[in-house]
N, C-alpha and C. Protein backbone atom coordinates (compact mmCIF):
# COMPACT_ATOMS: atom_id res chain seq x y z
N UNK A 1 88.90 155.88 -139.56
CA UNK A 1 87.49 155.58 -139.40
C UNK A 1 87.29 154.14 -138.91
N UNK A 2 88.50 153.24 -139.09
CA UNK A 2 88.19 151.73 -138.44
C UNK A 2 88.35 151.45 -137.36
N UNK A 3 88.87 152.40 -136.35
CA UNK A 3 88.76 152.43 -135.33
C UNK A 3 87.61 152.66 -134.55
N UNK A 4 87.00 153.87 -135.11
CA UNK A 4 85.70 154.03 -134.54
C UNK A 4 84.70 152.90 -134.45
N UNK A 5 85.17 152.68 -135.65
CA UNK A 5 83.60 151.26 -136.49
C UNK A 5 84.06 150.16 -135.14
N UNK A 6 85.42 149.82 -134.47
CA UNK A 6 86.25 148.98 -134.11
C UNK A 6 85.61 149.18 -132.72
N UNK A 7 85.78 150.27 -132.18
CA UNK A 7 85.36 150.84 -130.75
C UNK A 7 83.75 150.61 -130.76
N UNK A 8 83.14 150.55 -131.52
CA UNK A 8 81.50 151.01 -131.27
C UNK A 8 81.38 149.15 -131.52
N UNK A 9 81.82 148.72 -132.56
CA UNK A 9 81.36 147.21 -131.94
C UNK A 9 81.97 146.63 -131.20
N UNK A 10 83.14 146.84 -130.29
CA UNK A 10 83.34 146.38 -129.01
C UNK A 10 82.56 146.68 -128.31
N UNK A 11 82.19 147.83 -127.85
CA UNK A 11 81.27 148.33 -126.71
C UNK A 11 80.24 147.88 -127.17
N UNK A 12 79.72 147.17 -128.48
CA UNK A 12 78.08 146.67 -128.17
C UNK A 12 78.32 145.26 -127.92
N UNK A 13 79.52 144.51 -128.06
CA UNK A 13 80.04 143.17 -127.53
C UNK A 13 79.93 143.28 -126.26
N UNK A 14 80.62 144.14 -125.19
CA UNK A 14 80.93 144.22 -123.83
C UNK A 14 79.53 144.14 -123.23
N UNK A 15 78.32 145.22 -124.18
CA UNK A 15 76.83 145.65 -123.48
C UNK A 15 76.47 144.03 -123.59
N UNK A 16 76.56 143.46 -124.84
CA UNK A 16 75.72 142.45 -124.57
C UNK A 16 75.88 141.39 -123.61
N UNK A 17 77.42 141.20 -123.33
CA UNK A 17 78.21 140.19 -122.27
C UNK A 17 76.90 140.41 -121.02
N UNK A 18 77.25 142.04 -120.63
CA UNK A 18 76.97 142.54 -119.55
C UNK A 18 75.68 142.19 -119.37
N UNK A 19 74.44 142.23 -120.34
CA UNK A 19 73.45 141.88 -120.38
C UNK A 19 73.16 140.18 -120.19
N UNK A 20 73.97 139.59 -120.73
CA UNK A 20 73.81 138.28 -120.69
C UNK A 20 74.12 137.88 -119.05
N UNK A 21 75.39 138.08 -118.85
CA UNK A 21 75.43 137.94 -117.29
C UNK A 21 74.64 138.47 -116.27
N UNK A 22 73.16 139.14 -116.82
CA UNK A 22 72.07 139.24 -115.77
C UNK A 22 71.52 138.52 -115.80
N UNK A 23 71.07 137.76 -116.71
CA UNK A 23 70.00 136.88 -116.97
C UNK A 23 70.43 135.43 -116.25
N UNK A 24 69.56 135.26 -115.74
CA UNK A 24 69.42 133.64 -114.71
C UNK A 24 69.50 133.09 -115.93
N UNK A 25 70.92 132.06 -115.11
CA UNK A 25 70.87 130.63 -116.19
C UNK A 25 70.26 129.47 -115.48
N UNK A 26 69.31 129.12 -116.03
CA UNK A 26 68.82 127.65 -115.61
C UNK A 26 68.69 126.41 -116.27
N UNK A 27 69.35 125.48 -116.06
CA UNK A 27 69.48 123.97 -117.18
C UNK A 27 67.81 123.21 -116.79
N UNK A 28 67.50 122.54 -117.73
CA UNK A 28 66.52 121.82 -117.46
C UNK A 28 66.31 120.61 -116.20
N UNK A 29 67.65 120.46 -115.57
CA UNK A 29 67.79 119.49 -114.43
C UNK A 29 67.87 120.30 -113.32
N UNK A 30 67.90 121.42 -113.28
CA UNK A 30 68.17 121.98 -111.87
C UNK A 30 66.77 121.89 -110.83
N UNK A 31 67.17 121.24 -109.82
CA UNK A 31 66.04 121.14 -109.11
C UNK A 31 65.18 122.26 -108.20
N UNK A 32 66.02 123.83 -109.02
CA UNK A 32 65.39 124.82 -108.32
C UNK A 32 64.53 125.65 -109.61
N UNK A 33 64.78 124.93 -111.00
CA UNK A 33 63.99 125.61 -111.72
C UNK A 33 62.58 126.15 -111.70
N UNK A 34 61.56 125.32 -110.95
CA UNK A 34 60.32 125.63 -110.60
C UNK A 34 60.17 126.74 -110.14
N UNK A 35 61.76 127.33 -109.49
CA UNK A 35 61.11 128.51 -108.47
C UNK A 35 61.63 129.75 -109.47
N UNK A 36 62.22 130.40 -110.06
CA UNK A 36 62.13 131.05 -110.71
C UNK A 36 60.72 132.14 -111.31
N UNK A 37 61.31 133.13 -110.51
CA UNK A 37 59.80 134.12 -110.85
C UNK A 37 59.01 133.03 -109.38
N UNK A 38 59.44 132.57 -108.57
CA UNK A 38 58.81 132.37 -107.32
C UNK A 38 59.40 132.25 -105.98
N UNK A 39 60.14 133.79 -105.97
CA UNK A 39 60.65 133.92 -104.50
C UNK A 39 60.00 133.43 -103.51
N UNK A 40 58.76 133.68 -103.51
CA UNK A 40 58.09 133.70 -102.40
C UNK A 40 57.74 131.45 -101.81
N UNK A 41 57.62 130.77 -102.98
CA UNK A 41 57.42 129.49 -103.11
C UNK A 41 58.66 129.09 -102.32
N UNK A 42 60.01 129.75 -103.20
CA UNK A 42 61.36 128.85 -102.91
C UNK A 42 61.04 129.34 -101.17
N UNK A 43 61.21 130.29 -100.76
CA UNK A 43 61.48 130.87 -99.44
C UNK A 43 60.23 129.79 -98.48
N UNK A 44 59.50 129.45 -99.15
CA UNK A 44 58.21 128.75 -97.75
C UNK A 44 58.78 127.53 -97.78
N UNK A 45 59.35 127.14 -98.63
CA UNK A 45 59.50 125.67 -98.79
C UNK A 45 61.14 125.29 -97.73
N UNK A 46 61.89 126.34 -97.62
CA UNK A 46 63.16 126.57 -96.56
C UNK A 46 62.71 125.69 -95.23
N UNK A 47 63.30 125.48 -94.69
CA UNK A 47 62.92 124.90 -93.24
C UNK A 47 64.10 125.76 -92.08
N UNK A 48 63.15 126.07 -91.49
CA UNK A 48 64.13 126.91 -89.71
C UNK A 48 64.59 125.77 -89.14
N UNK A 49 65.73 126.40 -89.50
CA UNK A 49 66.61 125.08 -88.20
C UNK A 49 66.26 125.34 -86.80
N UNK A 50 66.22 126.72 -86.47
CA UNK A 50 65.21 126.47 -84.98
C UNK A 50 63.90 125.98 -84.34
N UNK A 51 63.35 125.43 -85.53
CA UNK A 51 61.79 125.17 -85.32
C UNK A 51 61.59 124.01 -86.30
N UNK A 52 62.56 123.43 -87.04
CA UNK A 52 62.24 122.69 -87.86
C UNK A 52 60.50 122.52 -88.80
N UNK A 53 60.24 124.02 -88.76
CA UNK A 53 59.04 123.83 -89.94
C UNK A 53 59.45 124.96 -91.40
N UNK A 54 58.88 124.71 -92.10
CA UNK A 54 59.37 125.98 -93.25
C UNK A 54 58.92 127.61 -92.78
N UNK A 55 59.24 128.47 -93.52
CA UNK A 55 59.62 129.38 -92.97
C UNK A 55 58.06 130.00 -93.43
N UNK A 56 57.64 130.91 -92.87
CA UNK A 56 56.10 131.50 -92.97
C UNK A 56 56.39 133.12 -93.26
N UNK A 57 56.46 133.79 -94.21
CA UNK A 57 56.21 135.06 -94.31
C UNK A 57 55.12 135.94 -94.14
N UNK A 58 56.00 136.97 -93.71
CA UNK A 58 55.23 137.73 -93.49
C UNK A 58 54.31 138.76 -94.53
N UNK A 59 53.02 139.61 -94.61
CA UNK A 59 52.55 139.84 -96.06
C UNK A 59 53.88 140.91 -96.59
N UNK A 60 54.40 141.93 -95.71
CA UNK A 60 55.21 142.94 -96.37
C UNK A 60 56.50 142.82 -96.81
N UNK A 61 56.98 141.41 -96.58
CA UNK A 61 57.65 139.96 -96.86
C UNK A 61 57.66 139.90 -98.21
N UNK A 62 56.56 139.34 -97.99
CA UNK A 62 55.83 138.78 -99.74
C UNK A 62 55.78 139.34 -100.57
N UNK A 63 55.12 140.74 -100.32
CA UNK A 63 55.53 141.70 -101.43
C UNK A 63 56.60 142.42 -101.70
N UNK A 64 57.69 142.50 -100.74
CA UNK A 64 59.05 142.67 -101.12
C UNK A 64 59.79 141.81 -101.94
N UNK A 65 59.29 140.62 -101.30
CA UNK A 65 60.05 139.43 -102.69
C UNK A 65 59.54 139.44 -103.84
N UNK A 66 58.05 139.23 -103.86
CA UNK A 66 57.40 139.63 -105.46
C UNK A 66 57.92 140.85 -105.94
N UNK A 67 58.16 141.80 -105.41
CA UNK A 67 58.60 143.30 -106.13
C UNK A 67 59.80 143.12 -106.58
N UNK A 68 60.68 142.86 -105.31
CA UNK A 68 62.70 142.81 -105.95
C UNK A 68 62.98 142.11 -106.75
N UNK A 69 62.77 141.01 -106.47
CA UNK A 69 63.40 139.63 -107.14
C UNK A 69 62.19 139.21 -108.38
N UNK A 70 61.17 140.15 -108.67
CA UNK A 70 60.67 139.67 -110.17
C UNK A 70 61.51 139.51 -111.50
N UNK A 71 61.65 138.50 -112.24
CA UNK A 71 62.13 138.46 -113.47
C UNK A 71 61.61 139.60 -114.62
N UNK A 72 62.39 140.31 -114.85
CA UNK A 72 61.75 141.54 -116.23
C UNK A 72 62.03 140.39 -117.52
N UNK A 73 61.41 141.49 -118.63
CA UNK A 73 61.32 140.01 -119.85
C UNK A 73 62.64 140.05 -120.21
N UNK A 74 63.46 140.52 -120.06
CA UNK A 74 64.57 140.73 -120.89
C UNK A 74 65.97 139.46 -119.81
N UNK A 75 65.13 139.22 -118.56
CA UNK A 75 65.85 138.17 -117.94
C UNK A 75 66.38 138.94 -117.14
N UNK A 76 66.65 139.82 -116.76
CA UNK A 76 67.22 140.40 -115.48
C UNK A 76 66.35 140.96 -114.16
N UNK A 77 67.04 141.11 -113.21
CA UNK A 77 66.24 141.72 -111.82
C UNK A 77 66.46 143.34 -112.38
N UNK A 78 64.80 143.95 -111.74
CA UNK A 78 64.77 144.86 -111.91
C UNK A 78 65.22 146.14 -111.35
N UNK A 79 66.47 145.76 -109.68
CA UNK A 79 66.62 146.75 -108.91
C UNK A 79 68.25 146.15 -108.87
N UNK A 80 69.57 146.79 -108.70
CA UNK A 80 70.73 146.21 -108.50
C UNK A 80 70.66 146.36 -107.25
N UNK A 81 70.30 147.32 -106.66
CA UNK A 81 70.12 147.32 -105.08
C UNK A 81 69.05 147.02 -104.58
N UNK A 82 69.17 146.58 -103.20
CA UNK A 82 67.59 146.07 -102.51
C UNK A 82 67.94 147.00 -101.15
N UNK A 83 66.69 147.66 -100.25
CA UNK A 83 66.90 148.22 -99.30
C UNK A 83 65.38 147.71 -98.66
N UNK A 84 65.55 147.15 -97.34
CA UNK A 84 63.92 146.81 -96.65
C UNK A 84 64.60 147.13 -95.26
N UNK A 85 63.02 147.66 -94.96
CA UNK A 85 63.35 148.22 -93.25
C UNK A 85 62.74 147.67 -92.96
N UNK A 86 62.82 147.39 -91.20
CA UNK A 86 61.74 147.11 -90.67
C UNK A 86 61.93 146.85 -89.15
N UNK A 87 61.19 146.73 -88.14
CA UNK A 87 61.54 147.00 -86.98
C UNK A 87 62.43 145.98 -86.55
N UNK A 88 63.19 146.11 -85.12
CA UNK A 88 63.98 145.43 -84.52
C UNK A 88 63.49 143.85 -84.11
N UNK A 89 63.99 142.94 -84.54
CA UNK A 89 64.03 141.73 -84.13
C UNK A 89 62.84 140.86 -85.08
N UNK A 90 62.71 141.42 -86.23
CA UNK A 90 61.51 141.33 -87.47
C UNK A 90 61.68 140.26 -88.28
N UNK A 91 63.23 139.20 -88.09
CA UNK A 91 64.01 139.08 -89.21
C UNK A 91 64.46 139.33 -90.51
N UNK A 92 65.04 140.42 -90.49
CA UNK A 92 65.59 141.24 -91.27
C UNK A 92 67.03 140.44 -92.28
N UNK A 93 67.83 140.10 -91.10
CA UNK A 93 68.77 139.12 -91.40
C UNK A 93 68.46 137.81 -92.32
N UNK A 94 67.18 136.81 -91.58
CA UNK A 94 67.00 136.34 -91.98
C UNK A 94 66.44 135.87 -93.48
N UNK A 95 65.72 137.20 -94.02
CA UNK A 95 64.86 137.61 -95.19
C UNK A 95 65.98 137.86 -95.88
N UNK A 96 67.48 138.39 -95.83
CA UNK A 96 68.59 138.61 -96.24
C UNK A 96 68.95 137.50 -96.70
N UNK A 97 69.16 136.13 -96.11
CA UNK A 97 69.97 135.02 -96.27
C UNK A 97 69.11 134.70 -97.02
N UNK A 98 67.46 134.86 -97.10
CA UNK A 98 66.86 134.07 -98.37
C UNK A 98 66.61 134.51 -99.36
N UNK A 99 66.92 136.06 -99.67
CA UNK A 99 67.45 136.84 -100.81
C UNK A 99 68.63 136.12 -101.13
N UNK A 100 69.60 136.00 -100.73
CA UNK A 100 70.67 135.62 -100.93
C UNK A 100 70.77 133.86 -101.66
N UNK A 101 70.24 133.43 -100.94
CA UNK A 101 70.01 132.13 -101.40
C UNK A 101 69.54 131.72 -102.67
N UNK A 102 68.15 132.52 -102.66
CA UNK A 102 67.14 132.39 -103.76
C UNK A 102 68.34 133.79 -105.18
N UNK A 103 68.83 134.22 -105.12
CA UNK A 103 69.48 134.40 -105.97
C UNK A 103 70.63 133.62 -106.46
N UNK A 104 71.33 132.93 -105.62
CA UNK A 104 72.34 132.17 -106.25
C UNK A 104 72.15 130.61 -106.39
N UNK A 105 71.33 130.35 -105.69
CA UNK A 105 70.91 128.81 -105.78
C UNK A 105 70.12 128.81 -107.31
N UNK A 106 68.74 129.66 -107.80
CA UNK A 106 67.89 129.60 -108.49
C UNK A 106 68.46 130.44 -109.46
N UNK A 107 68.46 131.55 -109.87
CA UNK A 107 69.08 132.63 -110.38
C UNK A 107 70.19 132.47 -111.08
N UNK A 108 71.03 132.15 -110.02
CA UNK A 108 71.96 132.02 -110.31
C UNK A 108 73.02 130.98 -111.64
N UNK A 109 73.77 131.31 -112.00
CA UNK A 109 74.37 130.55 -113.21
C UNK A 109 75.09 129.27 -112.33
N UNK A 110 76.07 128.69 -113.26
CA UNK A 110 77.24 127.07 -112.84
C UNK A 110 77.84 127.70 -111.29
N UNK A 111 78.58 128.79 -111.57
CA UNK A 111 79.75 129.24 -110.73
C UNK A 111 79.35 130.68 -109.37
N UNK A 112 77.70 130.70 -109.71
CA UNK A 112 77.34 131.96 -108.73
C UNK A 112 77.80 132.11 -108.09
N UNK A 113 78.38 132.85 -106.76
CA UNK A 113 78.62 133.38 -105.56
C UNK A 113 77.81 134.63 -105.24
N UNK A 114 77.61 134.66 -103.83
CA UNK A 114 76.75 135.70 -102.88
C UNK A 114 77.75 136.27 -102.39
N UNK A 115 77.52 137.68 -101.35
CA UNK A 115 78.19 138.07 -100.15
C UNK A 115 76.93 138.82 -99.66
N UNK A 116 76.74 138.53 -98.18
CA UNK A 116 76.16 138.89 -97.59
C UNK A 116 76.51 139.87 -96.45
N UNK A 117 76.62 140.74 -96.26
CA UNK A 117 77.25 141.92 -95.32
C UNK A 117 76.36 141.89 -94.06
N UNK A 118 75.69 141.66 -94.06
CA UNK A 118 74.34 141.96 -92.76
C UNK A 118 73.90 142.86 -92.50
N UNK A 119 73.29 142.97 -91.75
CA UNK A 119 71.77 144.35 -91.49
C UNK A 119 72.40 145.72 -91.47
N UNK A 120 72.36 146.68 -91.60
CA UNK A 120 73.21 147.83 -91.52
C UNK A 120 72.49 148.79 -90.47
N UNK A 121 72.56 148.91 -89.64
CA UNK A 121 72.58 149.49 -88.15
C UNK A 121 73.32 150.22 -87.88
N UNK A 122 72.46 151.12 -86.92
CA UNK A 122 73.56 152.11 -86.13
C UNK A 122 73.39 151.71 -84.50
N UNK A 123 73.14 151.13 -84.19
CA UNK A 123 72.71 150.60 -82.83
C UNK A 123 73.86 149.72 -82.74
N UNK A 124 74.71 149.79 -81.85
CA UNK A 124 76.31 149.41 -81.76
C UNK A 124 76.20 147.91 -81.17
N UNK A 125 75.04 147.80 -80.29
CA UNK A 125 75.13 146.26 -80.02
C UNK A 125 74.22 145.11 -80.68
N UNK A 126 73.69 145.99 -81.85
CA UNK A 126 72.95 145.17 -83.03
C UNK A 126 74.06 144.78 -83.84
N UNK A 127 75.65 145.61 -84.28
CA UNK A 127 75.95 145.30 -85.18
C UNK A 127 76.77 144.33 -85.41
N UNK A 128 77.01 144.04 -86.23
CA UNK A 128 77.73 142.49 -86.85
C UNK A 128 78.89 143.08 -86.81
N UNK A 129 79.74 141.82 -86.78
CA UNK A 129 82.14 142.19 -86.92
C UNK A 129 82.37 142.00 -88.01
N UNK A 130 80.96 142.58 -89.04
CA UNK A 130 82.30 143.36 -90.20
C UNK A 130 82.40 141.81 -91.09
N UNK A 131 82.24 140.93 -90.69
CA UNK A 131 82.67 139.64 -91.47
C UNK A 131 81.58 139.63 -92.66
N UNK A 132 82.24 138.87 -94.00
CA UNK A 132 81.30 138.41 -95.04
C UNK A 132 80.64 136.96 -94.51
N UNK A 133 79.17 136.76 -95.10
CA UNK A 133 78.91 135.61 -95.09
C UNK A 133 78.76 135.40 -96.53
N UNK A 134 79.14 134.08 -97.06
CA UNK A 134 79.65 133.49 -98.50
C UNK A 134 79.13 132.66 -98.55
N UNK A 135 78.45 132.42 -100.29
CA UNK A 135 77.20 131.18 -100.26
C UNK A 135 78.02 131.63 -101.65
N UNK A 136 78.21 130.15 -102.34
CA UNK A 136 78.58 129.29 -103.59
C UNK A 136 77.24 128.74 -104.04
N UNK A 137 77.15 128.38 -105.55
CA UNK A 137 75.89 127.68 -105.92
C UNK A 137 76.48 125.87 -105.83
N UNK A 138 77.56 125.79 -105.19
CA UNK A 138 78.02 124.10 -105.32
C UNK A 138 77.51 124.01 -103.55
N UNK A 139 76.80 125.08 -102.94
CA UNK A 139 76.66 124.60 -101.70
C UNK A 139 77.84 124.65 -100.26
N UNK A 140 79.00 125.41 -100.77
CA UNK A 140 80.01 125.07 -99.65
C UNK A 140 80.21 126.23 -99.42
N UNK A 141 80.58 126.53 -98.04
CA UNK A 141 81.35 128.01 -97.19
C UNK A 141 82.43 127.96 -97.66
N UNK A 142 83.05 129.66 -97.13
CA UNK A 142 84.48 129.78 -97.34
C UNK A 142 85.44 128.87 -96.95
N UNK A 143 85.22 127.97 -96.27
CA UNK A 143 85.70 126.69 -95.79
C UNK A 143 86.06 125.47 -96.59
N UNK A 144 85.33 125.22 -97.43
CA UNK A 144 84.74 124.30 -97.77
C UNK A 144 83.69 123.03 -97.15
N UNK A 145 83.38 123.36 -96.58
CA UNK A 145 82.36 122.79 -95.62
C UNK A 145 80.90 122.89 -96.06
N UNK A 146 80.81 122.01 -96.29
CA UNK A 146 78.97 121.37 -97.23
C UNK A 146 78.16 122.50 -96.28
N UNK A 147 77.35 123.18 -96.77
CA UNK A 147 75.92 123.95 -95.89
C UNK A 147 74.64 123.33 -96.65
């Protein structure tokens, strides 16, 4: 019988790990704490390196980020997967990298890491070579090279 008792409070040890590692860790110095529960803030405040102004969303934008990336009370995101369509040349990609961002920069715990796969297409000269793009919460590429 001590096995059982043995097995059932491991597995509520493992649930809670598992639970804990959803929940955004944020220290009181992090200078992205403000944005938390504000996808939409962190993302305007970004600046386009092609245009050098911050980035302007779009409304079906906005409510994709308010919807996915809301904090539930229990501290976790409420979807493990995210799926958004939308027409060709919409920035799709781009709304990707600031999902991506805004989860591991803000969200994210000490040691976060992203992978970003890119747009998933069937249009053969839309698609990407297959490569990961990799975002650290210390800021550096697979390289090590400051971004």
């Amino acid at each position: 019988m001590g096995n059982a008792r043995d097995l059932r409070r491991h597995a509520a040890k493992v649930q809670a790990e598992a639970q804990a590692a959803r929940r955004p860790v944020v220290t009181p110095d992090d200078r992205f704490a403000g944005y938390v529960g504000d996808p939409c803030g962190f993302a305007e405040q970004l600046v386009d390196p092609d245009t050098g102004r911050p980035f302007a969303l779009y409304p079906a934008e906005r409510r994709f980020l308010e919807e996915a990336l809301a904090v539930t009370v229990d501290g976790a995101l409420p979807f493990p997967e995210l799926v958004y369509s939308a027409p060709k040349k919409s920035g799709k990609t781009t709304l990707a990298a600031v999902v991506l961002l805004y989860v591991v920069r803000v969200l994210g715990g000490k040691y976060a890491e992203g992978y970003h796969r890119g747009v998933a297409t069937t249009a053969r000269a839309g698609a990407r070579d297959g490569r990961y793009d990799h975002v650290r919460r210390d800021g550096r590429d697979d390289h090590g090279a400051a971004g």
